[in-house]
Protein backbone atom coordinates (compact mmCIF):
# COMPACT_ATOMS: atom_id res chain seq x y z
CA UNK A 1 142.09 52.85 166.62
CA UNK A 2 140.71 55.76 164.64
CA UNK A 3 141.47 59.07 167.16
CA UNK A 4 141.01 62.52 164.60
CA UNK A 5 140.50 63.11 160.97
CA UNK A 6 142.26 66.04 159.64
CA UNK A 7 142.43 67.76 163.04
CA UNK A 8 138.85 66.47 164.09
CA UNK A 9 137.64 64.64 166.15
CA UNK A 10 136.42 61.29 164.84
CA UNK A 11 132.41 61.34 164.77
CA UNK A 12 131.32 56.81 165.01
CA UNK A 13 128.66 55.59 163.15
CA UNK A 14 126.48 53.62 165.47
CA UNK A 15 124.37 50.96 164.21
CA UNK A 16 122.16 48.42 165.15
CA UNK A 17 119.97 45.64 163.59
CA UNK A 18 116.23 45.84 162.97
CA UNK A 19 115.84 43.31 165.61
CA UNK A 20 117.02 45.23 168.24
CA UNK A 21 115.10 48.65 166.70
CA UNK A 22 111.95 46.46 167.72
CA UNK A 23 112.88 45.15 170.84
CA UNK A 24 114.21 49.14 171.98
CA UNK A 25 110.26 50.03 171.23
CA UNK A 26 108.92 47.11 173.60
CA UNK A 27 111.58 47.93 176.69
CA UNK A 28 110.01 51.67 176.19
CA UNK A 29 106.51 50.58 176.57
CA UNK A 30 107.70 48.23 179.72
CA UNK A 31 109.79 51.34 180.88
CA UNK A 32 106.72 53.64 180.77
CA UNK A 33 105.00 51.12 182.61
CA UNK A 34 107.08 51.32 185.27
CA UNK A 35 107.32 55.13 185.32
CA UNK A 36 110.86 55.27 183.83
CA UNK A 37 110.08 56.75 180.53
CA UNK A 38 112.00 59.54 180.84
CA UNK A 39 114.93 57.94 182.52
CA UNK A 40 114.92 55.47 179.67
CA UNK A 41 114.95 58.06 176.81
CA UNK A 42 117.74 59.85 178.48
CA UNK A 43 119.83 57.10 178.87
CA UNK A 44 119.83 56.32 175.13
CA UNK A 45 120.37 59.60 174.32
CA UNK A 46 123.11 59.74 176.46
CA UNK A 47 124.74 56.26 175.51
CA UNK A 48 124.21 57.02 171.75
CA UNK A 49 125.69 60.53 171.85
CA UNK A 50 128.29 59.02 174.15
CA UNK A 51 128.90 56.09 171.52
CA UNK A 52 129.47 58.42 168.61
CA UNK A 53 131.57 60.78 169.98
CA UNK A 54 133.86 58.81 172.49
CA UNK A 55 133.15 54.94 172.29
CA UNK A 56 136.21 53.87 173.70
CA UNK A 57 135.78 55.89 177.13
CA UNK A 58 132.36 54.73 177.22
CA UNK A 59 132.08 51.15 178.14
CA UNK A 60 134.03 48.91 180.17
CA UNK A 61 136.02 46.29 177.66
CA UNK A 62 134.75 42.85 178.32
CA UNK A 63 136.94 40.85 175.29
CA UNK A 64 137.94 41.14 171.74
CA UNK A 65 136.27 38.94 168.93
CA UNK A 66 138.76 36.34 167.93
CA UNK A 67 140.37 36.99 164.32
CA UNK A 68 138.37 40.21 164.17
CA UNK A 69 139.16 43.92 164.47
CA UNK A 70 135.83 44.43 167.00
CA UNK A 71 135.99 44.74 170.85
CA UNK A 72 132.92 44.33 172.80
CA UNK A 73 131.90 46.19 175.70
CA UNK A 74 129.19 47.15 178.49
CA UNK A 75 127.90 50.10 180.33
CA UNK A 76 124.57 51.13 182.52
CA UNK A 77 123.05 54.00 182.56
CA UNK A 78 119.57 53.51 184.80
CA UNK A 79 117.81 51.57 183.69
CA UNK A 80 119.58 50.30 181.00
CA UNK A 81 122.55 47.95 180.45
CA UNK A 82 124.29 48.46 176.40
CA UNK A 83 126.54 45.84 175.07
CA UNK A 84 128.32 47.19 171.78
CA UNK A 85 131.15 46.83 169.30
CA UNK A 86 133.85 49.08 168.83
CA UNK A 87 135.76 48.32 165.89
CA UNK A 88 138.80 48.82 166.20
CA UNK A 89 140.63 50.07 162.86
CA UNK A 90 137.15 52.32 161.82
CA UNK A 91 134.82 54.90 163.15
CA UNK A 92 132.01 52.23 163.64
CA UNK A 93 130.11 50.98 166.79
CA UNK A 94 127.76 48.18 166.32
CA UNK A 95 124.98 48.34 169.35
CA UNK A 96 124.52 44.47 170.11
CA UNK A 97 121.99 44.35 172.80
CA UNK A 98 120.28 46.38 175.17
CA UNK A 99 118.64 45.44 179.06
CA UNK A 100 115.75 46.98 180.83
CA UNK A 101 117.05 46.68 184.26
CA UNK A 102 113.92 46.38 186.06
């Protein structure tokens, strides 16, 4: 569980696949729609700045892939729900899905 590097703090890559780039775009549109635009840019700014610098106070754990080194857990911030990857022996969170909770 990587904590500091040289006497810093740890900065995680977070990633995501070009699936879920396209499906962000289309819960922004329905978002808008429903007059949480805003609210929906803020929360992935918050959960992405949150994710790089301090993944593991984040989320709530929800299990741990079997014979792998990632755990997997959840958080909402109105009006979204993130599932993501922490892995667990480098600086990496994988985003694996994201909810419009509308």
């Amino acid at each position: 569980m990587p904590k500091e590097g040289n006497g810093q703090p740890i900065v995680f890559k977070v990633s995501f696949s070009g699936a879920l780039a396209q499906e962000l775009k289309k819960l922004h549109k329905r978002a808008k729609s429903a007059g949480l635009g805003d609210a929906y840019l803020e929360a992935l700014r918050v959960a992405v700045f949150r994710m790089k610098n301090d993944p593991w106070g984040f989320g709530e754990l929800i299990g741990r892939m079997k014979n792998s080194p990632w755990s997997i857990h959840v958080r909402v911030i109105k009006p979204l729900l993130f599932e993501f990857g922490i892995h667990e022996e480098e600086p990496i969170v994988f985003i694996r899905r994201v909810q419009l909770m509308i």
